[in-house]
Protein backbone atom coordinates (compact mmCIF):
# COMPACT_ATOMS: atom_id res chain seq x y z
CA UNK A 1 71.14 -60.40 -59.23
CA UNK A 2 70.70 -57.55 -57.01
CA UNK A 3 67.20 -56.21 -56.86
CA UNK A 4 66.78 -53.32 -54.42
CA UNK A 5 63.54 -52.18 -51.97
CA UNK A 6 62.45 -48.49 -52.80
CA UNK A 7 60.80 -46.03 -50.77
CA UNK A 8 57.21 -45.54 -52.31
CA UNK A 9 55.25 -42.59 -53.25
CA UNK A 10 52.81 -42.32 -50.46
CA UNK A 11 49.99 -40.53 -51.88
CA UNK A 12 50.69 -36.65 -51.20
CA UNK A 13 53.33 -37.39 -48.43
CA UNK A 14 57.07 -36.65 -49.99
CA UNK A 15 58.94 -35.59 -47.01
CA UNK A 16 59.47 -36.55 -43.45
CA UNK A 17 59.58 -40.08 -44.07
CA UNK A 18 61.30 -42.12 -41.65
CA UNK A 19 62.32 -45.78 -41.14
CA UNK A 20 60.76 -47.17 -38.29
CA UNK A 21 61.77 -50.99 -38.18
CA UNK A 22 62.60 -53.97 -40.40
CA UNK A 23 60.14 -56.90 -39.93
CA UNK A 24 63.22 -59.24 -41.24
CA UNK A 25 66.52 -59.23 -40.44
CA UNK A 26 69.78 -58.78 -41.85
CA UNK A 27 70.24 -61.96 -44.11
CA UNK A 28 67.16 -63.24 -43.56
CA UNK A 29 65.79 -65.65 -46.39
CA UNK A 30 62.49 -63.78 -47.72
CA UNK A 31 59.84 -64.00 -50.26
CA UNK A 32 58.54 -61.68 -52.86
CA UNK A 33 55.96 -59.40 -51.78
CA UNK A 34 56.56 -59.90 -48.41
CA UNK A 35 56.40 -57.29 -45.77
CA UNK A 36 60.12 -56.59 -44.81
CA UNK A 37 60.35 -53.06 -43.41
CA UNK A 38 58.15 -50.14 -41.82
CA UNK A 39 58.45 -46.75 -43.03
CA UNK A 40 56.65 -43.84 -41.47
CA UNK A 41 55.06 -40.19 -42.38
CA UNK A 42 53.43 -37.83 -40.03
CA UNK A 43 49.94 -39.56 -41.12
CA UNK A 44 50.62 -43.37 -41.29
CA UNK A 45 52.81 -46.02 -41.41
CA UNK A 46 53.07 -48.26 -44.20
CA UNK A 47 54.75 -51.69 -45.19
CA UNK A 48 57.50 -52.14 -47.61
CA UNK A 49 57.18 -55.61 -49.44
CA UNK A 50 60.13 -57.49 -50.97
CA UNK A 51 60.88 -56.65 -54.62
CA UNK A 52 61.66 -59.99 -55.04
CA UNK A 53 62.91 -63.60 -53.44
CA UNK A 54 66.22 -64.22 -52.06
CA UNK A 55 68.76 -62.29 -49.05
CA UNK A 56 67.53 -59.28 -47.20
CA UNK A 57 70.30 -56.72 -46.42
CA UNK A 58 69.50 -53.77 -44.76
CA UNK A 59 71.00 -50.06 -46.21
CA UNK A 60 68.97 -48.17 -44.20
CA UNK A 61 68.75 -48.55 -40.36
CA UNK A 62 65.71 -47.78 -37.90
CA UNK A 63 64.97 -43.66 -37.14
CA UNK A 64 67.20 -43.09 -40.79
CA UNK A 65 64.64 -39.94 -43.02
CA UNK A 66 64.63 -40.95 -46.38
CA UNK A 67 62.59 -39.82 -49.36
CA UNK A 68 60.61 -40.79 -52.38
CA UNK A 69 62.81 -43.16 -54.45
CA UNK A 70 65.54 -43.88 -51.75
CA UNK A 71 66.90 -46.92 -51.55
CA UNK A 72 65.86 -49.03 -48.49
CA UNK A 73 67.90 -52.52 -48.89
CA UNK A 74 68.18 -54.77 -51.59
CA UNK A 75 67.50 -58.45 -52.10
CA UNK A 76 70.95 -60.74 -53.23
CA UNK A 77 71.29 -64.11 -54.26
CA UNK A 78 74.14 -64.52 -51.53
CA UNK A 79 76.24 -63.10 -49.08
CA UNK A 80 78.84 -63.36 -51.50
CA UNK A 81 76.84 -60.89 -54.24
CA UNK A 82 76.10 -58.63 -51.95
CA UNK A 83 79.24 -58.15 -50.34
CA UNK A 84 80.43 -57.82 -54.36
CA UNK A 85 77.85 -54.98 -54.55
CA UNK A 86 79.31 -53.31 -51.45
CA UNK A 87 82.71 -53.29 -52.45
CA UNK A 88 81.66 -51.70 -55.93
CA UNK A 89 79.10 -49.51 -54.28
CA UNK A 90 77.24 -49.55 -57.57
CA UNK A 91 73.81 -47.70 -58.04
CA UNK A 92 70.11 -49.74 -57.77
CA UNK A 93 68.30 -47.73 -59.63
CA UNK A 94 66.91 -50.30 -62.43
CA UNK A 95 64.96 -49.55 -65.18
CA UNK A 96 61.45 -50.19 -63.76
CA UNK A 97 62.31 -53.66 -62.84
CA UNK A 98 64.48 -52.35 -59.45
CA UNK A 99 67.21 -54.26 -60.74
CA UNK A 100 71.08 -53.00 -60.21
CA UNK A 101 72.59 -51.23 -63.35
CA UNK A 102 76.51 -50.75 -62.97
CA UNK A 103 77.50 -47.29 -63.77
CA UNK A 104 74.35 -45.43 -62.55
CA UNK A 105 74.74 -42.48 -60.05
CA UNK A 106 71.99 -40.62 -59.04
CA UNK A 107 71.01 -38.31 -56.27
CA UNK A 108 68.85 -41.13 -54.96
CA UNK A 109 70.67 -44.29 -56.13
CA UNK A 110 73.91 -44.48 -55.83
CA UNK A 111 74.83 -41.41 -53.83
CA UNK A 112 71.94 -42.88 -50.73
CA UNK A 113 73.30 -46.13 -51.44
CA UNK A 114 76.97 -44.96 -50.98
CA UNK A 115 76.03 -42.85 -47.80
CA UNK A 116 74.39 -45.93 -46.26
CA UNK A 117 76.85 -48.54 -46.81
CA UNK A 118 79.90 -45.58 -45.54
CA UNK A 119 78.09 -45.69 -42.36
CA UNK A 120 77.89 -42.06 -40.06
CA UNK A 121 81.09 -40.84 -38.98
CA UNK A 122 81.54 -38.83 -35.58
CA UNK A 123 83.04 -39.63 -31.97
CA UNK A 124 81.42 -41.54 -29.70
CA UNK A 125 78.55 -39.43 -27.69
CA UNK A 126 80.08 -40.24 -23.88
CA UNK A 127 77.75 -42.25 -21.66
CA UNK A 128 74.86 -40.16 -20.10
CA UNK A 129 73.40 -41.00 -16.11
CA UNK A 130 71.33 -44.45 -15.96
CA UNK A 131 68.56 -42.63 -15.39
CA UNK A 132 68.67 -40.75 -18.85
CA UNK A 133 67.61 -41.78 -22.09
CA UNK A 134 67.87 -39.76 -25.59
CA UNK A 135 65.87 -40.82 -29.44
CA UNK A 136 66.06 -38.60 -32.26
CA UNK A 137 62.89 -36.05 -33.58
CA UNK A 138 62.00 -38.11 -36.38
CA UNK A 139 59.18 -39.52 -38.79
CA UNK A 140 55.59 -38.92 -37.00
CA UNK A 141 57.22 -36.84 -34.43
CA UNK A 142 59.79 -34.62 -36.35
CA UNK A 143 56.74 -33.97 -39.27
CA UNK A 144 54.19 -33.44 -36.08
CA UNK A 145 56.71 -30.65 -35.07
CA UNK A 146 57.25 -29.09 -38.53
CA UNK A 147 53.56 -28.99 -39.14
CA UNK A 148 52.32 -27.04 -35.90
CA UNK A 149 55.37 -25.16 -35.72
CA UNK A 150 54.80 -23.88 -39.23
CA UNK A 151 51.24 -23.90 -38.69
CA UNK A 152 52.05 -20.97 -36.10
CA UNK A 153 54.18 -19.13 -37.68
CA UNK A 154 52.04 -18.40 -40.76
CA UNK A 155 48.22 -18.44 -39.15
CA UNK A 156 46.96 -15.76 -37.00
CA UNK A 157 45.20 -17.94 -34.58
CA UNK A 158 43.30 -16.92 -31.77
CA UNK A 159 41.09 -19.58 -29.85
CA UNK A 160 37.08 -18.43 -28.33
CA UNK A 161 35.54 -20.04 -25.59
CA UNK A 162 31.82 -20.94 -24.77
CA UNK A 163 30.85 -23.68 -21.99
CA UNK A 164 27.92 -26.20 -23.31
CA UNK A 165 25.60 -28.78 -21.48
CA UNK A 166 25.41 -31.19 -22.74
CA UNK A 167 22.95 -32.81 -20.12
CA UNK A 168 20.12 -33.72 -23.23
CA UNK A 169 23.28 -35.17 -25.49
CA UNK A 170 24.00 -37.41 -22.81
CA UNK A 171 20.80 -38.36 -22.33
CA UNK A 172 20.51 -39.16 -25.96
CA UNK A 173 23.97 -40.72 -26.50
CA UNK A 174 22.86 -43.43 -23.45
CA UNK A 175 19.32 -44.38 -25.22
CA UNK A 176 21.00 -44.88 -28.33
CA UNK A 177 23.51 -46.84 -27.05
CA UNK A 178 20.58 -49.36 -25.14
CA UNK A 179 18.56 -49.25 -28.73
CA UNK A 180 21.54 -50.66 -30.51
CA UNK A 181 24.16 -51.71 -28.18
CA UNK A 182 26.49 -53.39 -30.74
CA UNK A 183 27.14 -49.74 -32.03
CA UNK A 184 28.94 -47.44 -29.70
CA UNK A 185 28.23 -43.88 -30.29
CA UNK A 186 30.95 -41.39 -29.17
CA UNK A 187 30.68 -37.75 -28.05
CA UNK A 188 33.43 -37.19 -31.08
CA UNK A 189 30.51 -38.86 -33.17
CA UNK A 190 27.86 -36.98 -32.28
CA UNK A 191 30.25 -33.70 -32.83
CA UNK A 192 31.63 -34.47 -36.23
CA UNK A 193 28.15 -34.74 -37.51
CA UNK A 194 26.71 -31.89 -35.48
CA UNK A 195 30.02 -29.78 -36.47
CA UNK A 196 29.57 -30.48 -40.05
CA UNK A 197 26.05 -29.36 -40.28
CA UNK A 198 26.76 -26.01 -38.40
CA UNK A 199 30.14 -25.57 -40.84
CA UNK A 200 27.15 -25.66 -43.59
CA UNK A 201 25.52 -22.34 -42.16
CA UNK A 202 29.53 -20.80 -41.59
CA UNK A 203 31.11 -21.46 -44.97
CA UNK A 204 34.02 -19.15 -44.35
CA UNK A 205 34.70 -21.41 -41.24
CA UNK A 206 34.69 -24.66 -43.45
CA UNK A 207 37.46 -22.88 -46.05
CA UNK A 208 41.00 -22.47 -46.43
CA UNK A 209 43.44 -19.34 -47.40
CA UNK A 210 45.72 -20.82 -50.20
CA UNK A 211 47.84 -18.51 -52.21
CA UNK A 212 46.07 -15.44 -50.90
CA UNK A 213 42.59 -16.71 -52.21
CA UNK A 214 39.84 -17.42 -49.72
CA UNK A 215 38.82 -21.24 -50.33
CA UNK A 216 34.99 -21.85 -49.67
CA UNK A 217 34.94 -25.69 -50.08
CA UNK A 218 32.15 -27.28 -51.20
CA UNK A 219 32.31 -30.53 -49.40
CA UNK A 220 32.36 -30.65 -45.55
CA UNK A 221 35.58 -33.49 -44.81
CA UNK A 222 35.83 -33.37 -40.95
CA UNK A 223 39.19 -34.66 -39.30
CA UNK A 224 39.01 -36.37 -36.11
CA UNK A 225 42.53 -36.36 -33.74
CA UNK A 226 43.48 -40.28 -32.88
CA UNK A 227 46.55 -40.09 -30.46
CA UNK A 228 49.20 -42.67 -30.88
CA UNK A 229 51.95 -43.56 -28.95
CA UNK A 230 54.27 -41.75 -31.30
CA UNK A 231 52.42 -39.06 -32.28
CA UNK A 232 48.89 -37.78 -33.35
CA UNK A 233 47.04 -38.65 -36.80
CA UNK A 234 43.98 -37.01 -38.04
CA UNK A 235 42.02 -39.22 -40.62
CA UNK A 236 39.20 -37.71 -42.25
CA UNK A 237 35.22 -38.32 -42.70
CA UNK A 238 34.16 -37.77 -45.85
CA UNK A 239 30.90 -35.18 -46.54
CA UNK A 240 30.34 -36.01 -43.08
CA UNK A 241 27.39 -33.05 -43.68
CA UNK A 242 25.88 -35.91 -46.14
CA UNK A 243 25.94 -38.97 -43.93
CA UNK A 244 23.90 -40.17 -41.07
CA UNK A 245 25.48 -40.31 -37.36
CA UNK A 246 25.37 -43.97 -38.12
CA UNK A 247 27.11 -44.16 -40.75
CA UNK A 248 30.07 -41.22 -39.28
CA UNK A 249 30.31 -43.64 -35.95
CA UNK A 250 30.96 -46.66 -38.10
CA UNK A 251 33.70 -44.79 -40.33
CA UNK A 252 35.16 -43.19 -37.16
CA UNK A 253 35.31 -46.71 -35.54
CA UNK A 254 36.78 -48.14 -38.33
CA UNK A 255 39.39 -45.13 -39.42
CA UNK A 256 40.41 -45.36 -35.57
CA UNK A 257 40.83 -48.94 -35.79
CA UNK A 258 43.17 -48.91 -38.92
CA UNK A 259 45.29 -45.82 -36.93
CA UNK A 260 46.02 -47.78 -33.83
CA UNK A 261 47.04 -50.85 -36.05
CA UNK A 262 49.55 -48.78 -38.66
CA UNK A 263 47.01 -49.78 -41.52
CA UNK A 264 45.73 -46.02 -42.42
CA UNK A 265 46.68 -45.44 -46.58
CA UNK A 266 47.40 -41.70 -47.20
CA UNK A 267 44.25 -41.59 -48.58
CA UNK A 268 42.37 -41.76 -45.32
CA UNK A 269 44.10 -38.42 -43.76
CA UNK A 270 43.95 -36.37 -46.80
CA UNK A 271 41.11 -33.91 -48.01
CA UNK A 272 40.07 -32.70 -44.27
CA UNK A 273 38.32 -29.03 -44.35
CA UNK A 274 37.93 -29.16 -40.57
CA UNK A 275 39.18 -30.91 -37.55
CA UNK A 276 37.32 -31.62 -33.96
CA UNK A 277 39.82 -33.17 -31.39
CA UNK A 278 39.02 -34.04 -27.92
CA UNK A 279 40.74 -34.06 -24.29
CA UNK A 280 39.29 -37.57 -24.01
CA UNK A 281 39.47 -38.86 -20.51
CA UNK A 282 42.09 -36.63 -19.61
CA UNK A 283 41.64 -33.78 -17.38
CA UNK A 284 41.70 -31.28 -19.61
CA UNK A 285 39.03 -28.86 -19.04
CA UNK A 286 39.39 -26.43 -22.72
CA UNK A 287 42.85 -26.25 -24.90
CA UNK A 288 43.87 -24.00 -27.41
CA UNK A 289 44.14 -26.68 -30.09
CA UNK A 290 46.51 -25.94 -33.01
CA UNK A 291 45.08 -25.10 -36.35
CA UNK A 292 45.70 -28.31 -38.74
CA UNK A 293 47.07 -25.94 -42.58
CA UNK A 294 45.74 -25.27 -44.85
CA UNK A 295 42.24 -25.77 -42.64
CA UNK A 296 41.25 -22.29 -41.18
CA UNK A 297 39.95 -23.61 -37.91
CA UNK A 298 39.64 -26.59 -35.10
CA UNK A 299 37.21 -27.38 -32.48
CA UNK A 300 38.68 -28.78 -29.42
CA UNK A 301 36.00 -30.75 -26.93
CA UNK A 302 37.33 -29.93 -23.22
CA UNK A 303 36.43 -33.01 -20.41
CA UNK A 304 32.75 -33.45 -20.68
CA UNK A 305 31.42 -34.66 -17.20
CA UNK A 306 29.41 -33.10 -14.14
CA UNK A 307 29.65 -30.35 -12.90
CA UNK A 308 27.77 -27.27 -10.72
CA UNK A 309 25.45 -25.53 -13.37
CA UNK A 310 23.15 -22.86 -13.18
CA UNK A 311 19.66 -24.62 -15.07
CA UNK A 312 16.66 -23.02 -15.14
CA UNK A 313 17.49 -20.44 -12.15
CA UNK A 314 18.93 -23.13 -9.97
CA UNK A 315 22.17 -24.77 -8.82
CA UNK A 316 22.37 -28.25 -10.31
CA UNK A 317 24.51 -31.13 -11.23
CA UNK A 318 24.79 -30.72 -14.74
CA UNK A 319 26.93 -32.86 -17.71
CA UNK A 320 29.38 -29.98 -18.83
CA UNK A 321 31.91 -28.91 -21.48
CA UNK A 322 33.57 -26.21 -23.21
CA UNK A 323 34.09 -26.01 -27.21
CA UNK A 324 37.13 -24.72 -27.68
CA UNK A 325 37.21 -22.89 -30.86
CA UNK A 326 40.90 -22.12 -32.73
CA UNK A 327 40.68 -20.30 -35.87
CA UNK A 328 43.23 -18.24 -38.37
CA UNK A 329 42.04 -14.36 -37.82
CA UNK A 330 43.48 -13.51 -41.23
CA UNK A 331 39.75 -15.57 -42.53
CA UNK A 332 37.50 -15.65 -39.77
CA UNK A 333 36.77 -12.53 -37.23
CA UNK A 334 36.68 -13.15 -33.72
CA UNK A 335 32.64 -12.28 -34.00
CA UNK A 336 32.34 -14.92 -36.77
CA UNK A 337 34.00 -17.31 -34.86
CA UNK A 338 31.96 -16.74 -31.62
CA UNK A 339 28.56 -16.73 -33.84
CA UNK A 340 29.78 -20.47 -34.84
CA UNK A 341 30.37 -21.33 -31.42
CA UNK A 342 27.28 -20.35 -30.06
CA UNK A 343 25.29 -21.67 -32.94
CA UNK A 344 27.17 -25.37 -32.10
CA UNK A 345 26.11 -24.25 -28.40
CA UNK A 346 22.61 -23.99 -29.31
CA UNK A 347 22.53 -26.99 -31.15
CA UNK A 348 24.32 -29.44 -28.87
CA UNK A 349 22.01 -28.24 -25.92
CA UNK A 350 18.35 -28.25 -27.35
CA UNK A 351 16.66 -31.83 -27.74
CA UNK A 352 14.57 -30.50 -30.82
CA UNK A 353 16.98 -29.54 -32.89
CA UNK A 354 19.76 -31.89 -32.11
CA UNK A 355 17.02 -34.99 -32.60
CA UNK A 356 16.37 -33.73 -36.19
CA UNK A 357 19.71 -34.13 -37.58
CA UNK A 358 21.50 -36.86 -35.33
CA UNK A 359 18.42 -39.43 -35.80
């Protein structure tokens, strides 16, 4: 019996979806529900499990795009049945059970079936210099690419400025971190709750333009970039407005943890109404971050360190930053957006006010 390994429906993500690598090989012996192959979308990866016990055979090879409902590989008996099913190049589209039905042909069955098993045809590409190395765009990458390049094209974005110090914040980050040492607090911490509250005052910042309606949204869902080695992922903190720094540092930690080891569901990168990224440890003083659709705006953090400041009428060493505001002009005026800005300003550099939400 042939029983064949579908692509899933990943929660909202339909397209882009690429293979990334088979966790058994070709003719391996595997069990069902097993973890036998790695598919990727621009905002996870995710584990394919065997349909059922027997042979592996791969249909579908590393960097391949597939969709919802193509056919990955299929699970044989033998070598013998499966080399049967070849030669017939039958459909494995079962009837809810993923078991092969001769005589089906469908878009996704048969005819991705067929194309895999054909194989690609073309001349060979001639070798390039040692030194040089080509992949294909695909999966995280290709849908990275699609996503900010269409972001462009249809958003009006223009990015403000405004340099913060952060000198207090620091101060405040570092006796929070000797109260309760176990618990790391971050600077992207501290700004997704801080963000969040100031997003409540701006409502036309915290909304989206779908279908040429403004969207005020009710909820305050704040993104946070995580870079990857393949690409970039934004998960999402639920009514971060609603929960305490404590709480937002323990879902960040945990959200980051689950990015860097491929285990982020769908779930965890949808529903964002706003997205802070950071420059991290890089030097990278401000950016012009890249709007993340259907949101309306991002706030990238530039290097936060010390630097020469002006405080109080004199020249001192000062912990520095800029907030690096992008936002779609079609929504939100340039004065808007600088009113937001400075408002996040004001809030990230007075003790008082910052004290009363972050404790």
């Amino acid at each position: 019996m042939i029983t064949a390994a579908y692509v899933p429906k990943l929660g909202m993500a339909e397209d882009d979806i690429s293979v990334t690598e088979w966790l058994r090989s070709h003719g391996d012996r595997v069990e069902q529900g097993e973890p036998i192959v790695v598919i990727e979308t621009a905002k996870a990866s995710s584990e394919v499990e065997a349909p059922a016990s027997g042979l592996l055979f791969h249909l579908r090879q590393p960097d391949d795009m597939v969709k919802v409902g193509d056919v990955l590989g299929v699970i044989a008996d033998s070598p013998e049945e499966f080399e049967e099913f070849k030669a017939g190049n039958r459909g494995t589209r079962g009837a809810g059970t993923g078991t092969s039905t001769a005589g089906e042909d469908d878009a996704t069955g048969a005819g991705s079936t067929r194309a895999s098993l054909t194989g690609k045809p073309g001349a060979p590409t001639p070798p390039s210099a040692a030194e040089d190395r080509r992949e294909p765009l695909a999966g995280m990458r290709l849908a990275i690419a699609r996503n900010m390049l269409a972001s462009l094209q249809t958003a009006a974005q223009m990015t403000v400025f405004a340099e913060a110090d952060l000198t207090e914040l620091d101060r405040f980050r570092k006796e929070l971190l000797l109260d309760n040492s176990a618990q790391k607090i971050t600077y992207v911490d501290l700004f997704c709750k801080l963000t969040a509250t100031v997003l409540r005052e701006f409502p036309v910042v915290n909304s989206s333009l779908i279908d040429n309606e403004i969207v005020y949204w009710g909820h305050c869902n704040v993104g946070f970039a995580v870079a990857l080695e393949r690409g970039l992922v934004v998960p999402v903190v639920k009514d971060a407005d609603r929960k305490s720094l404590s709480a937002i540092s323990r879902e960040i930690s945990k959200l980051s943890r689950k990015a860097r080891e491929n285990r982020l569901d769908a779930g965890d990168c949808e529903g964002g109404t706003f997205t802070v990224t950071s420059g991290g440890r890089n030097e990278v003083e401000f950016m012009t971050p890249i709007i993340n659709p259907p949101q309306c705006a991002i706030l990238g953090l530039g290097k936060i360190g010390p630097k020469p400041a002006i405080h109080r009428g004199e020249l001192a060493i000062r912990t520095m930053t800029h907030l690096c505001l992008t936002h779609d002009h079609r929504v939100i005026d340039g004065v808007m957006a600088g009113e937001f800005v400075g408002r996040l300003k004001e809030l990230a550099q007075s003790r008082e006010q910052f004290e009363r939400i972050l404790r």
